[in-house]
PDB file of N, CA and C in Angstrom:
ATOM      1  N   UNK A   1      49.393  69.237  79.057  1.00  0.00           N
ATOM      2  CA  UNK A   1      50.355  68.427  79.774  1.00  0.00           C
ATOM      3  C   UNK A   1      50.920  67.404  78.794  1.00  0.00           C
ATOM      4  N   UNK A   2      52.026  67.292  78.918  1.00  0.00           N
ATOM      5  CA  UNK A   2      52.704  66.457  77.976  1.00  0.00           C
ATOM      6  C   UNK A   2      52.998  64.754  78.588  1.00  0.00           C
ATOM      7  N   UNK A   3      53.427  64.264  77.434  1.00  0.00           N
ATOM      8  CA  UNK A   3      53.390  62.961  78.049  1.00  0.00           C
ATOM      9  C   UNK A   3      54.254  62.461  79.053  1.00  0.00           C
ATOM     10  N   UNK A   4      55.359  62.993  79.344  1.00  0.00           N
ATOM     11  CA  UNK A   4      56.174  62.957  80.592  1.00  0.00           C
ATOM     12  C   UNK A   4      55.611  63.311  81.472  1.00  0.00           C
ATOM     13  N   UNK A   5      54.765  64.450  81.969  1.00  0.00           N
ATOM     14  CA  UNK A   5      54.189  65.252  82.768  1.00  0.00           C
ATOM     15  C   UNK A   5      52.776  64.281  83.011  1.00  0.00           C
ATOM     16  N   UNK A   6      52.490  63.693  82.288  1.00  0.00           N
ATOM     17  CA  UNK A   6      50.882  62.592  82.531  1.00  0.00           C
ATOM     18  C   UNK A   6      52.284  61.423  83.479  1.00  0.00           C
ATOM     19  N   UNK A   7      53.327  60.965  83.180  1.00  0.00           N
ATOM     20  CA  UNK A   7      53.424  59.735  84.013  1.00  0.00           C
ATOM     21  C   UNK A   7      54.000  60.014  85.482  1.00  0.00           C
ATOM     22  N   UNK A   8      54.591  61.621  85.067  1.00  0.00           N
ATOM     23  CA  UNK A   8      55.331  61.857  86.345  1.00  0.00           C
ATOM     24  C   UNK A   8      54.299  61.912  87.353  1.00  0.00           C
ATOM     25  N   UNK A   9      52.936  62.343  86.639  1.00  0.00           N
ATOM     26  CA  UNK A   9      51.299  62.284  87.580  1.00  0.00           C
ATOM     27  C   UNK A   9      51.067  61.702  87.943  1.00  0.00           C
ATOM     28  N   UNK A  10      50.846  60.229  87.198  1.00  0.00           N
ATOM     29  CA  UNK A  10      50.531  58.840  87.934  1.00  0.00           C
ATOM     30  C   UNK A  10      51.377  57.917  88.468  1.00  0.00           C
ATOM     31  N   UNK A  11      52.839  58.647  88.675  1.00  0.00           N
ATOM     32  CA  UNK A  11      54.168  57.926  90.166  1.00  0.00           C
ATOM     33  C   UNK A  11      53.307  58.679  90.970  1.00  0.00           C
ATOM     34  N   UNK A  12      53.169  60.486  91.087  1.00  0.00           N
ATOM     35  CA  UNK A  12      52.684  60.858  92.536  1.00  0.00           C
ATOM     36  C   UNK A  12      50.976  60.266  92.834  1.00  0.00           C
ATOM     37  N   UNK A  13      50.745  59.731  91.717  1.00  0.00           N
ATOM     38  CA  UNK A  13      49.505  59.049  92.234  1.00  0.00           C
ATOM     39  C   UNK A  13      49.547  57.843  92.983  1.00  0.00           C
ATOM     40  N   UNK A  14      50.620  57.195  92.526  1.00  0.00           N
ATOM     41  CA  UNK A  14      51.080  56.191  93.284  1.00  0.00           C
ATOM     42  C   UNK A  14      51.789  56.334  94.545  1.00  0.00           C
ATOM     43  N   UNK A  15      52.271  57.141  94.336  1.00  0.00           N
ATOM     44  CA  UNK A  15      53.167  57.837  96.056  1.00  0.00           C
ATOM     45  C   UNK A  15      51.982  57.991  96.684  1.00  0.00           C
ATOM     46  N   UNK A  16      50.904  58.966  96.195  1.00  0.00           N
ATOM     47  CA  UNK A  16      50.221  59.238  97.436  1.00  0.00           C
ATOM     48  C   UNK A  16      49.555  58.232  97.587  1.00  0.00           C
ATOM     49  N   UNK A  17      48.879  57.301  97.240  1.00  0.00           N
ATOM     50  CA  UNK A  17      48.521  55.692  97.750  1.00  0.00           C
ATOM     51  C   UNK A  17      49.119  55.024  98.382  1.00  0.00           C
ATOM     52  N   UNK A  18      50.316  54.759  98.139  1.00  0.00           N
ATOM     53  CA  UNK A  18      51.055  53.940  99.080  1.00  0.00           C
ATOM     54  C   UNK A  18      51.953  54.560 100.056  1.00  0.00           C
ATOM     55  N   UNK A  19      51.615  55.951 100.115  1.00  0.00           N
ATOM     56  CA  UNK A  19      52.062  56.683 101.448  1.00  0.00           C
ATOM     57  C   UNK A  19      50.818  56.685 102.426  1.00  0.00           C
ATOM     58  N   UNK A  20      49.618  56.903 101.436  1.00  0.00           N
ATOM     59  CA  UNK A  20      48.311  56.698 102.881  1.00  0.00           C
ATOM     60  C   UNK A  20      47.950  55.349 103.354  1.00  0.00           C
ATOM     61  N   UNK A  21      48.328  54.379 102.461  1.00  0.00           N
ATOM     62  CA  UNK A  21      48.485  52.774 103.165  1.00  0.00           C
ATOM     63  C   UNK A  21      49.498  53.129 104.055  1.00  0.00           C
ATOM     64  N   UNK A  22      50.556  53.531 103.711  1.00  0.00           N
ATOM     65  CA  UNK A  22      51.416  53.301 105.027  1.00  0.00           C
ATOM     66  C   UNK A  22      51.655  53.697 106.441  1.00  0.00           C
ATOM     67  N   UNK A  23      50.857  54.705 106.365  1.00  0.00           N
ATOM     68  CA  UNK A  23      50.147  55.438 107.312  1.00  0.00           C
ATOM     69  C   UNK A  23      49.281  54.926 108.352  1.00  0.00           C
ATOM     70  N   UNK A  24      48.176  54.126 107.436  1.00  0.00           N
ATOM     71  CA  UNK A  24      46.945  53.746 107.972  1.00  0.00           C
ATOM     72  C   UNK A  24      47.495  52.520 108.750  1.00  0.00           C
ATOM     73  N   UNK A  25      48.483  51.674 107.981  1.00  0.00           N
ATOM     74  CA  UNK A  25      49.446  50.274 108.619  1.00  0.00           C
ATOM     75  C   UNK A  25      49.839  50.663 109.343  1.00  0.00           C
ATOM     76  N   UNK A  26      50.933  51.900 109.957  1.00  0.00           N
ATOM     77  CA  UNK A  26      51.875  51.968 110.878  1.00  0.00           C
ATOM     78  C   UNK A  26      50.561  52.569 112.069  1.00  0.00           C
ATOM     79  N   UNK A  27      49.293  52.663 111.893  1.00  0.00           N
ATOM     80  CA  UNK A  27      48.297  53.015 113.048  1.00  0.00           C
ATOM     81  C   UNK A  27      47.865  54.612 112.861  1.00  0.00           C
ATOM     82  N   UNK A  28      48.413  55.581 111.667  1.00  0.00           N
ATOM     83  CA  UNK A  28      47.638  56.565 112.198  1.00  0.00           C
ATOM     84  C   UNK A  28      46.096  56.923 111.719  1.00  0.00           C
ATOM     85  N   UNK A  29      45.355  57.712 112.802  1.00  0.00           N
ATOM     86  CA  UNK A  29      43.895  57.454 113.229  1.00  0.00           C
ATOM     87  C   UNK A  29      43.411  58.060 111.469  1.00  0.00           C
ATOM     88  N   UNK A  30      42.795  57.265 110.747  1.00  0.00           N
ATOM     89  CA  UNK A  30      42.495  57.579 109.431  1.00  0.00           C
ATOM     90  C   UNK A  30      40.858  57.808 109.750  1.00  0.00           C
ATOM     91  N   UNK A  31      40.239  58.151 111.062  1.00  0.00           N
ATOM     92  CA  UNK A  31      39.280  58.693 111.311  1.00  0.00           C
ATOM     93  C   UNK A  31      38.999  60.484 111.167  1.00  0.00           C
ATOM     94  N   UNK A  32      40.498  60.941 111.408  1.00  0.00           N
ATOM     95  CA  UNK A  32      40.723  62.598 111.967  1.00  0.00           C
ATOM     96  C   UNK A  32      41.748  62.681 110.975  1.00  0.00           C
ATOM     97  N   UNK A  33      40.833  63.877 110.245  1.00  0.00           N
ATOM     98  CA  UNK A  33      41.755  65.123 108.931  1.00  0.00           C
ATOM     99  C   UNK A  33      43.430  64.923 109.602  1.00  0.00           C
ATOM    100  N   UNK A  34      43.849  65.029 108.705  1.00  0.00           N
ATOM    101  CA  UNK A  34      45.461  65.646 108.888  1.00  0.00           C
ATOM    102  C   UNK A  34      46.202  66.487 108.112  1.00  0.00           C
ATOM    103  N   UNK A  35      46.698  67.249 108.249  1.00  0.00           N
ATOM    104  CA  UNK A  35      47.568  68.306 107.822  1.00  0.00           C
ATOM    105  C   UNK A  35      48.854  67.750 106.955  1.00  0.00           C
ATOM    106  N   UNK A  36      48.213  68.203 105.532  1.00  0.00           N
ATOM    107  CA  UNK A  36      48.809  67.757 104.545  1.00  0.00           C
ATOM    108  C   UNK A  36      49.777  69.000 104.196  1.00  0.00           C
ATOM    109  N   UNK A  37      50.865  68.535 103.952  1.00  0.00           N
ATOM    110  CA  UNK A  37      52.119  69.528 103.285  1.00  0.00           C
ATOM    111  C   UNK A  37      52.412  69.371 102.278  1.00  0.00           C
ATOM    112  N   UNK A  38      51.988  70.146 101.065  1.00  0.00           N
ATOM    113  CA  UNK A  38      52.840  69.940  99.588  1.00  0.00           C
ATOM    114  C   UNK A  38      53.911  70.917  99.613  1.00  0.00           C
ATOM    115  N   UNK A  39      54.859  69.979  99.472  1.00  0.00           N
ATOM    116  CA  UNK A  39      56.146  70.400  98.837  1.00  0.00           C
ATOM    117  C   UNK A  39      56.173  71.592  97.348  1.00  0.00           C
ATOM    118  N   UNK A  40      56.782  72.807  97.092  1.00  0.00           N
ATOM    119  CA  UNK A  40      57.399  73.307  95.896  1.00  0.00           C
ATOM    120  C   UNK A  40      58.762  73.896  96.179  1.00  0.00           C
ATOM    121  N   UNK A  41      59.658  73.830  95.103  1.00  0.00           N
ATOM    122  CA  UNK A  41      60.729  73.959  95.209  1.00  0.00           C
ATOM    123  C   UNK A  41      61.481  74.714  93.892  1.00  0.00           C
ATOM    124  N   UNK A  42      62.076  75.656  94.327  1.00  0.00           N
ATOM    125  CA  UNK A  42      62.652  76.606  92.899  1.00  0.00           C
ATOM    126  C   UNK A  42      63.804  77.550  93.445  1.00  0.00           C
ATOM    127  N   UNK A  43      64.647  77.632  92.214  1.00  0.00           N
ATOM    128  CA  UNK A  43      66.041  77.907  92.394  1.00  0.00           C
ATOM    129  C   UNK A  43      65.694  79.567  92.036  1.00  0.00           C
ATOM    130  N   UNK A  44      64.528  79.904  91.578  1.00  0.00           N
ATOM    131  CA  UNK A  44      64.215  80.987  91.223  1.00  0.00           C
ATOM    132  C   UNK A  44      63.095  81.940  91.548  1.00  0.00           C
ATOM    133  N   UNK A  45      63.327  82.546  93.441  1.00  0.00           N
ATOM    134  CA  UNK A  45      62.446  83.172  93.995  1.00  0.00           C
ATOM    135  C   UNK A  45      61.379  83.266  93.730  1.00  0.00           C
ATOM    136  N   UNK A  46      61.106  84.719  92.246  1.00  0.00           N
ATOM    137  CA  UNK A  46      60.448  85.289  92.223  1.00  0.00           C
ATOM    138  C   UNK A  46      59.317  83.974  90.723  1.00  0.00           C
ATOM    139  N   UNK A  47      59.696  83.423  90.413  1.00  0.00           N
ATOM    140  CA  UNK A  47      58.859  82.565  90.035  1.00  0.00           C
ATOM    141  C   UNK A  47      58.125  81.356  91.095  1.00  0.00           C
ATOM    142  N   UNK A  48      59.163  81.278  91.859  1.00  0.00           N
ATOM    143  CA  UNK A  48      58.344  80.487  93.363  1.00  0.00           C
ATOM    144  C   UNK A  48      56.822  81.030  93.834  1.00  0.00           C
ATOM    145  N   UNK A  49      57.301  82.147  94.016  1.00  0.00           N
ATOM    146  CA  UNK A  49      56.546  83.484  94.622  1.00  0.00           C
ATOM    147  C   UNK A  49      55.295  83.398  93.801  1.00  0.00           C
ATOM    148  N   UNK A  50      54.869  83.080  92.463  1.00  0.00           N
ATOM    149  CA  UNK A  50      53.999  83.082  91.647  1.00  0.00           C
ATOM    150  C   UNK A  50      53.233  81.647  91.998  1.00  0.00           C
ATOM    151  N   UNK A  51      53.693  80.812  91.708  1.00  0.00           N
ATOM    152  CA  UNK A  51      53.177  79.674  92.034  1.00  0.00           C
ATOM    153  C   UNK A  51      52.446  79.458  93.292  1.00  0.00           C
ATOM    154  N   UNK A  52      53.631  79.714  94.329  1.00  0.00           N
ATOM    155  CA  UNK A  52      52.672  80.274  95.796  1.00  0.00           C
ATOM    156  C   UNK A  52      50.820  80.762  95.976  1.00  0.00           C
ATOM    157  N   UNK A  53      51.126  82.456  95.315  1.00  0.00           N
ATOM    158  CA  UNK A  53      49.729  82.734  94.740  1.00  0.00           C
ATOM    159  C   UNK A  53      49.025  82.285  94.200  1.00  0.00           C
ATOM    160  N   UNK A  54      49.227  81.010  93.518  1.00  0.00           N
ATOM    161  CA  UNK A  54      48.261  80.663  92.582  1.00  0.00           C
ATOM    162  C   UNK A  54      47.668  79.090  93.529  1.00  0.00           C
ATOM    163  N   UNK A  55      48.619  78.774  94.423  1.00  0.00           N
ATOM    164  CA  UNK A  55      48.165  77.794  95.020  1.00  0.00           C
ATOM    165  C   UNK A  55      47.302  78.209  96.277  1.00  0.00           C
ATOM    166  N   UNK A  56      47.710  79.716  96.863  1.00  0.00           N
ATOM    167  CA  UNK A  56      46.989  79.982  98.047  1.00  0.00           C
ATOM    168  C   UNK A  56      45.695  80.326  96.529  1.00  0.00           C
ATOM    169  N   UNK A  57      45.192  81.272  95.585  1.00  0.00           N
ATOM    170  CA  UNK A  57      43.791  80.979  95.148  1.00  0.00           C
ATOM    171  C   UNK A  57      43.252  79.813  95.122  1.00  0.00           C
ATOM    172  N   UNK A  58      43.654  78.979  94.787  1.00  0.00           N
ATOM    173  CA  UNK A  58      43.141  77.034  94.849  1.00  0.00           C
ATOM    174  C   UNK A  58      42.838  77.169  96.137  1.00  0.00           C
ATOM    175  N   UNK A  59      42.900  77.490  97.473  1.00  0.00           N
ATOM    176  CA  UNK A  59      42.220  77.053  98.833  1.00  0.00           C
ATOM    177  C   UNK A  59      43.346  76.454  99.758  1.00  0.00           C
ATOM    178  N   UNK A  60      44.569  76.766  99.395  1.00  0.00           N
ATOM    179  CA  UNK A  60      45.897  75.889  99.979  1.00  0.00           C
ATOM    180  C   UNK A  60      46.076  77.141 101.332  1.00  0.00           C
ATOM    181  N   UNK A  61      46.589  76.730 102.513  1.00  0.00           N
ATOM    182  CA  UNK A  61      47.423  77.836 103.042  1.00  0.00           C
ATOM    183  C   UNK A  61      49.045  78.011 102.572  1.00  0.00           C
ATOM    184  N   UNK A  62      49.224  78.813 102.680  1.00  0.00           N
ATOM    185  CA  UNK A  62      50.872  79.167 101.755  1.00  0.00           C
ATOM    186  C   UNK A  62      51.935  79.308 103.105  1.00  0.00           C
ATOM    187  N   UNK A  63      52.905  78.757 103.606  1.00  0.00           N
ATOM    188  CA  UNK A  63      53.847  79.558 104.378  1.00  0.00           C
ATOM    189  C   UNK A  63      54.915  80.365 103.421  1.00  0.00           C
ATOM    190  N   UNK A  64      55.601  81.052 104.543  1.00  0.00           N
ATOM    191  CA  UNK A  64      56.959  81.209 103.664  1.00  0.00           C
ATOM    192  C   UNK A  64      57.673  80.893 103.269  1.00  0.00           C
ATOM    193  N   UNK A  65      58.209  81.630 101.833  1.00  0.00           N
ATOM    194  CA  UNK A  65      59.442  80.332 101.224  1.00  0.00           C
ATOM    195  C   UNK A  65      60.220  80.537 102.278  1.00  0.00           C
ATOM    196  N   UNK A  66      61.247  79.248 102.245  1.00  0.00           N
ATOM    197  CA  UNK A  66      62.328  79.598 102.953  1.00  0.00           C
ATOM    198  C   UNK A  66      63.885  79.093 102.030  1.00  0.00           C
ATOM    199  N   UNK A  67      65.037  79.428 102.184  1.00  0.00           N
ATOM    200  CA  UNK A  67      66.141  79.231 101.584  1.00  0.00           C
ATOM    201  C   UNK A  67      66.474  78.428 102.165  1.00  0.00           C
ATOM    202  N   UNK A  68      67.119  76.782 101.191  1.00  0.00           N
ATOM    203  CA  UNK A  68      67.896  75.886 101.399  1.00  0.00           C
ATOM    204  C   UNK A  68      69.163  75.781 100.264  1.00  0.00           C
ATOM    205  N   UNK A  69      70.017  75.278 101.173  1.00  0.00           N
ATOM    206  CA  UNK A  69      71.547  74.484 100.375  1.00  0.00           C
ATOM    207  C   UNK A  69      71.431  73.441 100.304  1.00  0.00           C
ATOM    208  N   UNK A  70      70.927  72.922  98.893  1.00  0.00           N
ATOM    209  CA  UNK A  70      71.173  71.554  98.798  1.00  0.00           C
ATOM    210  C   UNK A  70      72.812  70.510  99.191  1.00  0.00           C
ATOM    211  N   UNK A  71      73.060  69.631  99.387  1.00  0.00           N
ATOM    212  CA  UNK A  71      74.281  68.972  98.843  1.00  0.00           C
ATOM    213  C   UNK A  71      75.382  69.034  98.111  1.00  0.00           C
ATOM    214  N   UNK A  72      74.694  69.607  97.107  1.00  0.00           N
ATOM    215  CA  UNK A  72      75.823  70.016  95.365  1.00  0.00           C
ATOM    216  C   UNK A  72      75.613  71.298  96.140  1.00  0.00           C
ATOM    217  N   UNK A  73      75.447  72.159  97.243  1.00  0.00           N
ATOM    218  CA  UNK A  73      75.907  73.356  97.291  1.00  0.00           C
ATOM    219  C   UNK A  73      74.710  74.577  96.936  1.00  0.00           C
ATOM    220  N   UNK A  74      74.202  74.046  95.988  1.00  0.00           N
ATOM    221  CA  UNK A  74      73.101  75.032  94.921  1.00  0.00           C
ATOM    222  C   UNK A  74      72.299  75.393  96.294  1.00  0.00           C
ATOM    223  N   UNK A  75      71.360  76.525  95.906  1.00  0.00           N
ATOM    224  CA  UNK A  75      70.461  77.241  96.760  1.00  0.00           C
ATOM    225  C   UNK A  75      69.289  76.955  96.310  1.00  0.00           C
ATOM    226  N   UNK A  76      67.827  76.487  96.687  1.00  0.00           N
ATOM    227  CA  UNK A  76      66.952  76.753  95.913  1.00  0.00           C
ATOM    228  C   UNK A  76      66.069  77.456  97.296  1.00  0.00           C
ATOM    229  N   UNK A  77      65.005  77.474  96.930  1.00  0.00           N
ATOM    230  CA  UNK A  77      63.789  78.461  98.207  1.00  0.00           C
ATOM    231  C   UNK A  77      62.812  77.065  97.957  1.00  0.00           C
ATOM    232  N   UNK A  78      61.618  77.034  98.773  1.00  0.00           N
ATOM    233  CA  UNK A  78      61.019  76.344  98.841  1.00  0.00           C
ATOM    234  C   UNK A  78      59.612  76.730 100.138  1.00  0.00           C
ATOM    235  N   UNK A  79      58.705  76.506  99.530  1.00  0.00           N
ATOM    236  CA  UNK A  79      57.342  76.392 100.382  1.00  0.00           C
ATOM    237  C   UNK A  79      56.691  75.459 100.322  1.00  0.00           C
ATOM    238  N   UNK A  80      55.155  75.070 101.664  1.00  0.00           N
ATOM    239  CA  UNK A  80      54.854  74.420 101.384  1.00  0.00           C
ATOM    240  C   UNK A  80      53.413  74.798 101.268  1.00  0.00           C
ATOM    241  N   UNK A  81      52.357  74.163 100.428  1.00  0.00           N
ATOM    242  CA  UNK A  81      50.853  74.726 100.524  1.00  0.00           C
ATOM    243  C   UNK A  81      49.935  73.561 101.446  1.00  0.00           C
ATOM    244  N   UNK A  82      49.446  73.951 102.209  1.00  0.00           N
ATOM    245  CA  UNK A  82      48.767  73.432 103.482  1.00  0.00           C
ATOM    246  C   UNK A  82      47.298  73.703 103.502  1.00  0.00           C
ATOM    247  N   UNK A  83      47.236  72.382 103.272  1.00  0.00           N
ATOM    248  CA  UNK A  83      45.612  71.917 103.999  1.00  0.00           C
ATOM    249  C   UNK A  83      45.113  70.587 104.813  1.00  0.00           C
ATOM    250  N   UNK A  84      44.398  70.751 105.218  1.00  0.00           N
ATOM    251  CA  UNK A  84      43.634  69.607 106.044  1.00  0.00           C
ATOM    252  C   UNK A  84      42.335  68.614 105.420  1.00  0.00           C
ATOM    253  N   UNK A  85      43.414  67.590 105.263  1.00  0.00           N
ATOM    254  CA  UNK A  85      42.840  66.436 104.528  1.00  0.00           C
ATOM    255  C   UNK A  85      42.410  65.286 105.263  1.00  0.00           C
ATOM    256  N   UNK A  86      41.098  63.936 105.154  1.00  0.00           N
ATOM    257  CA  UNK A  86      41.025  63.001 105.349  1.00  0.00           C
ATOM    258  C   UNK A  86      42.072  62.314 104.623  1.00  0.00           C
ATOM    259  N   UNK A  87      42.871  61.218 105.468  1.00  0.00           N
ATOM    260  CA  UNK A  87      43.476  59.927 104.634  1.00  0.00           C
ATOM    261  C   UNK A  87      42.769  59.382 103.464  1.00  0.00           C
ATOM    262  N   UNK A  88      42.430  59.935 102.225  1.00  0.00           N
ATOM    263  CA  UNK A  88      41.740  59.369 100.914  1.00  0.00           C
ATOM    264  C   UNK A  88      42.308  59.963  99.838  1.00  0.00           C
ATOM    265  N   UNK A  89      42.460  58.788  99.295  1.00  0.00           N
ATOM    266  CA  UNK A  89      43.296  58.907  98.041  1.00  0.00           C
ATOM    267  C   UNK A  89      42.839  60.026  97.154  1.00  0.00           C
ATOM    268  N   UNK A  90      40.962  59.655  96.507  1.00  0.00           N
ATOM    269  CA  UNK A  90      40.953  60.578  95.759  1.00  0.00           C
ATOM    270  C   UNK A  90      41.054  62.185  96.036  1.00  0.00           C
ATOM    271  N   UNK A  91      40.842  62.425  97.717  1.00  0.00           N
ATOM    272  CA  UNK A  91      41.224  63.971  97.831  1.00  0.00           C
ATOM    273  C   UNK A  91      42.252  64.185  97.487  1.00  0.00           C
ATOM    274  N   UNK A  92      43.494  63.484  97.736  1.00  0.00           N
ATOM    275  CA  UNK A  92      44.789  63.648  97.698  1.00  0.00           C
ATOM    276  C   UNK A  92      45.334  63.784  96.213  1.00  0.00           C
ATOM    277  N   UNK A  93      44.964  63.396  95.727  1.00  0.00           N
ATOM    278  CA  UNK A  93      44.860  63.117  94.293  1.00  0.00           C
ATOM    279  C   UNK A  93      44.554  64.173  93.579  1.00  0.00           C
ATOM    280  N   UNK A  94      43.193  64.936  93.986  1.00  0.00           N
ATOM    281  CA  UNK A  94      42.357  66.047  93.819  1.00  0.00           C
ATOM    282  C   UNK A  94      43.805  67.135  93.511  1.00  0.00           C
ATOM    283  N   UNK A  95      44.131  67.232  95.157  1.00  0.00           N
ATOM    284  CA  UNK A  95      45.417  68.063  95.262  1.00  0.00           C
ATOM    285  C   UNK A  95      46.310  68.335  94.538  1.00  0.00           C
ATOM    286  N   UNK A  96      46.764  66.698  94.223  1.00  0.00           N
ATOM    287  CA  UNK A  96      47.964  66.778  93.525  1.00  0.00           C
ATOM    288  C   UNK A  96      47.928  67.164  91.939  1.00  0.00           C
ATOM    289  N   UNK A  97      46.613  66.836  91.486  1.00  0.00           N
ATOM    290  CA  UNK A  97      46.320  67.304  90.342  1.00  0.00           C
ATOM    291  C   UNK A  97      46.619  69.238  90.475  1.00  0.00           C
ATOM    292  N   UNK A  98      45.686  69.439  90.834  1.00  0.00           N
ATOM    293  CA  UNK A  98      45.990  71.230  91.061  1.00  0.00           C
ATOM    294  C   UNK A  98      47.089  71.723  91.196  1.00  0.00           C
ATOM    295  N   UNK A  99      47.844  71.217  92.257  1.00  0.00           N
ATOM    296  CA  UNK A  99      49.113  71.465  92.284  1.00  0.00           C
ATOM    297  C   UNK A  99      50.151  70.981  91.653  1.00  0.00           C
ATOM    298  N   UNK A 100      50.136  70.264  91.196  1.00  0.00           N
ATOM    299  CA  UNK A 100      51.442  69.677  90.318  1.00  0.00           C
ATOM    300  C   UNK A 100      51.300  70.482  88.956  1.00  0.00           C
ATOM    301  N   UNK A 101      49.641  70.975  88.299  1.00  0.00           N
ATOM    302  CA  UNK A 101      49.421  71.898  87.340  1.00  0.00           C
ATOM    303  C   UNK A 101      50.108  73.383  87.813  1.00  0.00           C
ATOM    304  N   UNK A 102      50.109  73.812  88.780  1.00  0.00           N
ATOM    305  CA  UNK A 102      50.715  75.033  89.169  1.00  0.00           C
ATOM    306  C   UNK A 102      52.214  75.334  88.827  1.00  0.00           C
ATOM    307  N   UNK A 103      52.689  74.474  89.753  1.00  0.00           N
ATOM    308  CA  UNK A 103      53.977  73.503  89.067  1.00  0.00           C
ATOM    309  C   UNK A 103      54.846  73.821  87.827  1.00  0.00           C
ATOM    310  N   UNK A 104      54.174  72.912  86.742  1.00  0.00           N
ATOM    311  CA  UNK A 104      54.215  72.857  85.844  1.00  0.00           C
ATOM    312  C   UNK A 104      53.937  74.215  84.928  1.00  0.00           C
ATOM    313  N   UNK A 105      52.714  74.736  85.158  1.00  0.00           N
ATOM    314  CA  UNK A 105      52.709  76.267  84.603  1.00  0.00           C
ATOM    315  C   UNK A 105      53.690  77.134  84.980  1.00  0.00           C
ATOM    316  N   UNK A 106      54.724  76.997  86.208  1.00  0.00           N
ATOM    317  CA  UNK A 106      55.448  78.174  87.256  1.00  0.00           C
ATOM    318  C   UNK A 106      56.482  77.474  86.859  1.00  0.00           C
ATOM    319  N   UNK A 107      56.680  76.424  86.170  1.00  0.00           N
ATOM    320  CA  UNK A 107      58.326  75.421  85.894  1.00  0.00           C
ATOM    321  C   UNK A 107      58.960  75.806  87.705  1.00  0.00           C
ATOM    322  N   UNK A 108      58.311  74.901  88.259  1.00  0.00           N
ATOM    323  CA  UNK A 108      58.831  74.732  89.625  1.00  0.00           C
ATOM    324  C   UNK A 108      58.716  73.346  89.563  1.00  0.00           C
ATOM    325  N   UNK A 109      59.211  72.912  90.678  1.00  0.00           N
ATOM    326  CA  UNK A 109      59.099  71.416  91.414  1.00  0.00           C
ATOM    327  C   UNK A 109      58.386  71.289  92.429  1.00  0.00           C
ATOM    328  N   UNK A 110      57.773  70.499  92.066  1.00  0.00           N
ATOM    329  CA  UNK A 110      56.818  69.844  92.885  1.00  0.00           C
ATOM    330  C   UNK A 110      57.317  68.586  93.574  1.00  0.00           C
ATOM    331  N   UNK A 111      57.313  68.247  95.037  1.00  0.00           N
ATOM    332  CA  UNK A 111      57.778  67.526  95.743  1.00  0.00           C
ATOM    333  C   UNK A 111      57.280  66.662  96.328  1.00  0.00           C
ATOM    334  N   UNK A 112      56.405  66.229  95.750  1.00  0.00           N
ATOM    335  CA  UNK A 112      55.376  65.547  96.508  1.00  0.00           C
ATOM    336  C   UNK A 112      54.602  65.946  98.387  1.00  0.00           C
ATOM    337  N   UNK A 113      54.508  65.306  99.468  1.00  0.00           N
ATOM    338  CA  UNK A 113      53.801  65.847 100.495  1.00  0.00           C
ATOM    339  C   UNK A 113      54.157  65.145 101.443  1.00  0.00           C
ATOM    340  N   UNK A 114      53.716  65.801 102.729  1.00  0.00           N
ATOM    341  CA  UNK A 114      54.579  64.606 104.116  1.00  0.00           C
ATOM    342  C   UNK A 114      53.222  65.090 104.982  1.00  0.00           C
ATOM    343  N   UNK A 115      53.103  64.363 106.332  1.00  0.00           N
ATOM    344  CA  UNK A 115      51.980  65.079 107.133  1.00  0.00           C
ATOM    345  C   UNK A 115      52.951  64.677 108.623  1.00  0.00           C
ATOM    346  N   UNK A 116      51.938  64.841 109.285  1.00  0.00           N
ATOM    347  CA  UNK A 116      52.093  64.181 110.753  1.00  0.00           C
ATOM    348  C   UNK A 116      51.382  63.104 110.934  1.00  0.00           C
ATOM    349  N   UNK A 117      51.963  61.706 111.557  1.00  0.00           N
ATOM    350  CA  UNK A 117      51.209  60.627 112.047  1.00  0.00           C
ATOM    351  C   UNK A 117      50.554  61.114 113.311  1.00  0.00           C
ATOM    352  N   UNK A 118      49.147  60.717 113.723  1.00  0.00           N
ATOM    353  CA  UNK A 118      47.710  61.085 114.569  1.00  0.00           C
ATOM    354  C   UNK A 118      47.339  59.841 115.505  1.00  0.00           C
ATOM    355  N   UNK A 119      47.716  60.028 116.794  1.00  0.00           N
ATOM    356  CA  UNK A 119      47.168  58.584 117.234  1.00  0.00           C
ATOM    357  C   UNK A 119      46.125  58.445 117.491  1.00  0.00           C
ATOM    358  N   UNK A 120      45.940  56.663 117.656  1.00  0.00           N
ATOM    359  CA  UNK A 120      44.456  57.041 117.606  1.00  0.00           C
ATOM    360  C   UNK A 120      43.614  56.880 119.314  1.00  0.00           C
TER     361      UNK A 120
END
């Protein structure tokens, strides 16, 4: 990993921290797992498609890509890899390490993650 690729690591380390503070602030129940979504994103199917596989071996569930039009028009596909996480950083972290390496090996984008808020 190169040195761009180490800081672009520790913003999503920081995203995912101050996305699970914000979470836990706006009330959701940081007692009960939640269904974590990582984002990947590629203008180029069949390299998507690789990355996919390599994230469902890591323990992720995979949906299907699906095709979007960005803004500027462009097409890219995009999936997301799904699992069920406690609100904690270092799992999340765990994740993002693995996956952002997938990523990076598949020259895809990695998008960081969204869930559902859980009441409590």
């Amino acid at each position: 990993m190169n040195s761009e690729d180490t800081s672009e690591l520790a913003e999503w380390h920081e995203f995912n921290q101050e996305t699970i503070e914000a979470l836990i602030e706006d009330g959701s129940d940081a007692s009960q797992a939640h269904t974590i979504e990582y984002h990947f994103a590629s203008a180029d199917f069949d390299v998507l498609e690789k990355a996919a596989v390599d994230a469902f071996k890591a323990g992720f569930e995979v949906g299907d890509a699906e095709e979007l039009e960005l803004e500027d028009g462009e097409e890219v596909f995009c999936f997301d890899a799904v699992v069920e996480r406690m609100l904690d950083a270092n799992l999340i972290n765990q994740d993002t390490d693995k996956l952002f390496a997938i990523a990076i090996k598949h020259n895809v984008d990695y998008d960081g993650w969204g869930t559902f808020f859980i009441e409590k």
